[in-house]
Protein backbone atom coordinates (compact mmCIF):
# COMPACT_ATOMS: atom_id res chain seq x y z
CA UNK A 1 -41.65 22.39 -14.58
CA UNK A 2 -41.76 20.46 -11.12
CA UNK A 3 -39.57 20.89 -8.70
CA UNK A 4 -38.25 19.07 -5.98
CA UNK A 5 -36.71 20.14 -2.79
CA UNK A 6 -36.72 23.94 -4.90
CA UNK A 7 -38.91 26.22 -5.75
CA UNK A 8 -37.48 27.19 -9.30
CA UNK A 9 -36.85 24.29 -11.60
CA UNK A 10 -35.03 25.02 -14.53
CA UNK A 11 -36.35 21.60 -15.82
CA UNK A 12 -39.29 19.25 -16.35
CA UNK A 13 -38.40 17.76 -13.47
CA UNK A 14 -35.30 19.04 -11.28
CA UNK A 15 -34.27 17.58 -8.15
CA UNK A 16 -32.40 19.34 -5.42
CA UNK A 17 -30.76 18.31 -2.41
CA UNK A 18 -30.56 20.90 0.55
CA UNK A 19 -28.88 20.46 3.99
CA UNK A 20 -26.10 18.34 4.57
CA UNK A 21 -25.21 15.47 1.76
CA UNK A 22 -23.21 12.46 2.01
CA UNK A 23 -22.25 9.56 0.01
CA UNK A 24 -24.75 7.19 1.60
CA UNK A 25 -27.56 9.14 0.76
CA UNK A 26 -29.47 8.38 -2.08
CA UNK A 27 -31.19 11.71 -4.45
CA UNK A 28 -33.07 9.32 -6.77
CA UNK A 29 -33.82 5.79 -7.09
CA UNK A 30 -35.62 3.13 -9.43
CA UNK A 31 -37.00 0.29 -7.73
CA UNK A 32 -38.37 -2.65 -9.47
CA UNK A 33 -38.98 -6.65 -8.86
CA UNK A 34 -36.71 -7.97 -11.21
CA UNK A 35 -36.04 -4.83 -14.09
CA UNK A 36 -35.26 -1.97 -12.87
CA UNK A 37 -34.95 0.40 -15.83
CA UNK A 38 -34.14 4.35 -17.11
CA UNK A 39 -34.82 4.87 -21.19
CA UNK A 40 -34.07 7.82 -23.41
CA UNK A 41 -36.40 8.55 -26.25
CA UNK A 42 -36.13 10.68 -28.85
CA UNK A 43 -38.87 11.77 -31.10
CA UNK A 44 -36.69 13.31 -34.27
CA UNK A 45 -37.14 10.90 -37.28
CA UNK A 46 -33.25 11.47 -38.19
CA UNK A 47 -32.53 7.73 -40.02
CA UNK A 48 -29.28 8.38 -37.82
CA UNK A 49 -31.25 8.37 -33.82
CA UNK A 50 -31.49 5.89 -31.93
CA UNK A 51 -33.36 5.63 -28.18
CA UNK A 52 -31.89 4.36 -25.41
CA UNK A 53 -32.42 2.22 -22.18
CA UNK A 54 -29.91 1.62 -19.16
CA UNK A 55 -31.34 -1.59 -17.39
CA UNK A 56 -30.43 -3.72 -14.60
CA UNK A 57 -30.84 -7.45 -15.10
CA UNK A 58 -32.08 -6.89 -18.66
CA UNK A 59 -30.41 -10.64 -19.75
CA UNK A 60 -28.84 -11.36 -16.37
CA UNK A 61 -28.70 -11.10 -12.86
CA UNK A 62 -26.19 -8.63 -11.58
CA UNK A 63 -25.76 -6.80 -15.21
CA UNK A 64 -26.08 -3.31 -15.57
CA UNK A 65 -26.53 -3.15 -19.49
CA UNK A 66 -26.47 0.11 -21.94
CA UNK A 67 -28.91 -0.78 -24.92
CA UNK A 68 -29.92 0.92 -28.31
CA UNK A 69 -32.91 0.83 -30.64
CA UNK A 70 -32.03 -0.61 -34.31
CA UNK A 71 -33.46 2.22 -36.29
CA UNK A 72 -35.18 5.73 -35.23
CA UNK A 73 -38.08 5.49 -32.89
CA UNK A 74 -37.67 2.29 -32.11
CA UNK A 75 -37.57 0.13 -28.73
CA UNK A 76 -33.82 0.18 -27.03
CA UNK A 77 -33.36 -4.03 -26.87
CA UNK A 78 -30.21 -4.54 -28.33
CA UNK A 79 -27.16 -4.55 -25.76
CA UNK A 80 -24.05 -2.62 -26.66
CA UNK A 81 -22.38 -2.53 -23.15
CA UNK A 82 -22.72 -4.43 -19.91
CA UNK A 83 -20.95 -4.71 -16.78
CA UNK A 84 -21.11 -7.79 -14.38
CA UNK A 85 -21.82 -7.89 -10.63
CA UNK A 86 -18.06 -8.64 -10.66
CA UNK A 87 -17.50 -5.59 -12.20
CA UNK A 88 -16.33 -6.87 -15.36
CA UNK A 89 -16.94 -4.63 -18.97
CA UNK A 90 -17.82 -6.08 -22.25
CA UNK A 91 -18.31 -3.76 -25.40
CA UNK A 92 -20.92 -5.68 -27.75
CA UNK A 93 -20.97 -8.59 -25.58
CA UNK A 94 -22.60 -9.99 -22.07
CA UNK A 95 -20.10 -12.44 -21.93
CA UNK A 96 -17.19 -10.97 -20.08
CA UNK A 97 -14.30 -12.83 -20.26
CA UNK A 98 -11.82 -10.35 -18.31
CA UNK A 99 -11.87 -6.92 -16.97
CA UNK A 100 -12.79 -5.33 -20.53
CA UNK A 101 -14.06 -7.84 -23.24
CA UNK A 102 -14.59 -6.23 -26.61
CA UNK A 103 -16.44 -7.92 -29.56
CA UNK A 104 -17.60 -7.12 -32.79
CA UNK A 105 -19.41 -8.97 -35.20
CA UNK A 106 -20.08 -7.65 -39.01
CA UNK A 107 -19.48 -8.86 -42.25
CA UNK A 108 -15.88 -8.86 -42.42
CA UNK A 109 -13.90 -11.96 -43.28
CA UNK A 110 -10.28 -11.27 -44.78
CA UNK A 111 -9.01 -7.99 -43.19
CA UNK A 112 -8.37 -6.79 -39.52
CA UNK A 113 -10.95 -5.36 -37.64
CA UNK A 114 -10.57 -2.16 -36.16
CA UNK A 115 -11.91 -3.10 -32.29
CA UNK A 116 -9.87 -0.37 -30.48
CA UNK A 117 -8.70 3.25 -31.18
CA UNK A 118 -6.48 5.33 -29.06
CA UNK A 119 -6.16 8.36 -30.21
CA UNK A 120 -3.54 11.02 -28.45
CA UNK A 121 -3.76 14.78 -29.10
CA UNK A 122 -1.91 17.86 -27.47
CA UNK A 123 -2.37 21.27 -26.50
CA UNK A 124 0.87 21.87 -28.16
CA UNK A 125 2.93 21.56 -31.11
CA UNK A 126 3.50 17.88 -31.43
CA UNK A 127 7.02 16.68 -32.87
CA UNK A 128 8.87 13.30 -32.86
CA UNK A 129 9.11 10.91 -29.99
CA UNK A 130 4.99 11.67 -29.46
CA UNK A 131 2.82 8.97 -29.86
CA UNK A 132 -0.14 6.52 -27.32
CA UNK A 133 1.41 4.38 -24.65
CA UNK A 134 0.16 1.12 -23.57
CA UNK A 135 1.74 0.47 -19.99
CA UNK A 136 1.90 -2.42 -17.63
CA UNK A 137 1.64 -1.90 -14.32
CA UNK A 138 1.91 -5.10 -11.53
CA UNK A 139 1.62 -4.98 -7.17
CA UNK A 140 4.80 -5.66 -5.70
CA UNK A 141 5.01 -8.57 -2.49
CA UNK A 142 4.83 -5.28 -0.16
CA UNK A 143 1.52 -3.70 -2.11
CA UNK A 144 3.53 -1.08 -3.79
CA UNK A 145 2.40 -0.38 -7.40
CA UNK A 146 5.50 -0.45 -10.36
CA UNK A 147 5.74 -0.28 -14.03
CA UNK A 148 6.60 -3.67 -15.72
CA UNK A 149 6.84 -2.71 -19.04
CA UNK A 150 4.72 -0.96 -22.14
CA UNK A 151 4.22 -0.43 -25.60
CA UNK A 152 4.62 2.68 -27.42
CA UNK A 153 3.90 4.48 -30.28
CA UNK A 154 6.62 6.84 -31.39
CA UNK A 155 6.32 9.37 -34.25
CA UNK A 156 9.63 9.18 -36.08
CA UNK A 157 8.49 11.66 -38.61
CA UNK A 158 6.35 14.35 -37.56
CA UNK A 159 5.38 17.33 -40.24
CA UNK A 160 2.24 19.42 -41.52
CA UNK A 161 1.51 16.57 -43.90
CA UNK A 162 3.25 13.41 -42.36
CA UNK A 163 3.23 11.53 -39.04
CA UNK A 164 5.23 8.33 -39.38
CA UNK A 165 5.16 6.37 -36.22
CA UNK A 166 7.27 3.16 -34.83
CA UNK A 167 6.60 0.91 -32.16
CA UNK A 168 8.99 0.64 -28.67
CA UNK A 169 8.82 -2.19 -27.05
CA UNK A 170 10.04 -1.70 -23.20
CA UNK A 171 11.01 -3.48 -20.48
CA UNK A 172 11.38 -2.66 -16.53
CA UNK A 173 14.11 -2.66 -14.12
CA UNK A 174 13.22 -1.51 -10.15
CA UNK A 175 10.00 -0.33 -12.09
CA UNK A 176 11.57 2.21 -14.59
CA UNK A 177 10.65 1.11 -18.29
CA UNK A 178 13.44 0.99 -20.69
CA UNK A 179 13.07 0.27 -24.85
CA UNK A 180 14.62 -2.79 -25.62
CA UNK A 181 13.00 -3.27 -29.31
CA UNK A 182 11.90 -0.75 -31.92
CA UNK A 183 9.94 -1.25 -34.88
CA UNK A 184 11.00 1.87 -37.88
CA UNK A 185 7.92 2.89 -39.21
CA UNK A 186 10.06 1.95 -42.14
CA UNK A 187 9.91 -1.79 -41.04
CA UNK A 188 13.60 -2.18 -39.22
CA UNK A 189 13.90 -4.19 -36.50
CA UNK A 190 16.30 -2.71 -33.84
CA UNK A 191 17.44 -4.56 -30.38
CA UNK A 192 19.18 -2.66 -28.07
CA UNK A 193 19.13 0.78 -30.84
CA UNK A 194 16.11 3.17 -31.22
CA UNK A 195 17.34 3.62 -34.73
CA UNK A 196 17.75 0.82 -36.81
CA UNK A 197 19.32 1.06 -40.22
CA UNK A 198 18.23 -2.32 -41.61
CA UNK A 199 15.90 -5.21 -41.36
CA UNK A 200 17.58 -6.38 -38.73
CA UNK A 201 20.18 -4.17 -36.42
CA UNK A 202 21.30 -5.50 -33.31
CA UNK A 203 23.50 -3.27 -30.84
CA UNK A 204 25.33 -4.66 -27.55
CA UNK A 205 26.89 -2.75 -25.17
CA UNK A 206 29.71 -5.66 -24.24
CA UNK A 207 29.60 -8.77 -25.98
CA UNK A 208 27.46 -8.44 -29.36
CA UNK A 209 25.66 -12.08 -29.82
CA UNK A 210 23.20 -12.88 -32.62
């Protein structure tokens, strides 16, 4: 093991900073003309491995880009990640289009593709009215953060054997989000009720318009 900056690595090569630290200070660096680069290899023959390279400016100037072999043992050259110099993230793509970009590309051609997963688990017992949130957040003229609205997945059923789930739509007043349309996970439609009991419930408070 080699060891620097301590006298006992606990690694092939360990790395230790002693004195005073701070956040300019730099405890390792990779310096390089035009590609810098850091790869993981792994020698187990699994059909299932892959090796791996972070890179900078692998396919363009200002990227930093996560990259995987195709098969076991072989060379990392195929980009699954990359962020821009303007800090932009694209999942299977280099071409960012907006803060996070995802793209897939298989053989599918006539069902959905499943390009994002949020999955939501507890420390408790879970019961209705659990479920993901999507919320919207926007800057105010005096810099101040507020919710502007969300979408939400509620469990309307929740047992050992069955989570049924419908979507809330909300809405925000003074930054407080309020549902204003539920999906059942039955397929009602309710505005203005979290309960609708059929296709198509509507529920004022004063004048009921449809």
């Amino acid at each position: 093991n080699v060891g620097i900056g301590t006298s006992t690595p606990d690694a092939k090569l360990e790395v230790e900073w002693t004195g005073t630290h701070n956040s300019a200070d730099s405890i390792a660096r990779i310096t390089a003309p035009v590609y810098p680069s850091l790869e993981f290899y792994s020698t187990n023959t699994n059909t299932n491995n892959r090796n791996w390279k972070i890179a900078s400016v692998y396919n363009a100037y200002g990227t930093l880009e996560f990259l995987k072999s195709s098969a076991a043992n072989g060379a990392p050259n195929q980009t699954v990640m990359t962020m821009d110099k303007d800090g932009n993230v694209g999942i299977g793509t280099g071409d960012n289009g907006g803060r996070l970009t995802i793209q897939t590309a298989d053989a599918t051609t006539n069902s959905a593709v499943n390009s994002l997963m949020i999955r939501n688990l507890s420390s408790g017992t879970t019961t209705t009215g659990f479920g993901g949130e999507i919320r919207f957040q926007a800057q105010r003229n005096n810099g101040v953060n507020q919710n502007t609205g969300g979408i939400r997945s509620i469990a309307e059923v929740n047992s050992g054997s069955n989570i049924s789930s419908g979507m809330a739509f909300d809405t925000s007043a003074a930054g407080v989000n309020s549902e204003k349309l539920r999906i059942s996970y039955d397929g009602n439609v309710g505005i203005g009720t979290t309960s609708p009991d059929g296709q198509l419930h509507v529920k004022g408070t004063t004048n009921k318009t449809l």
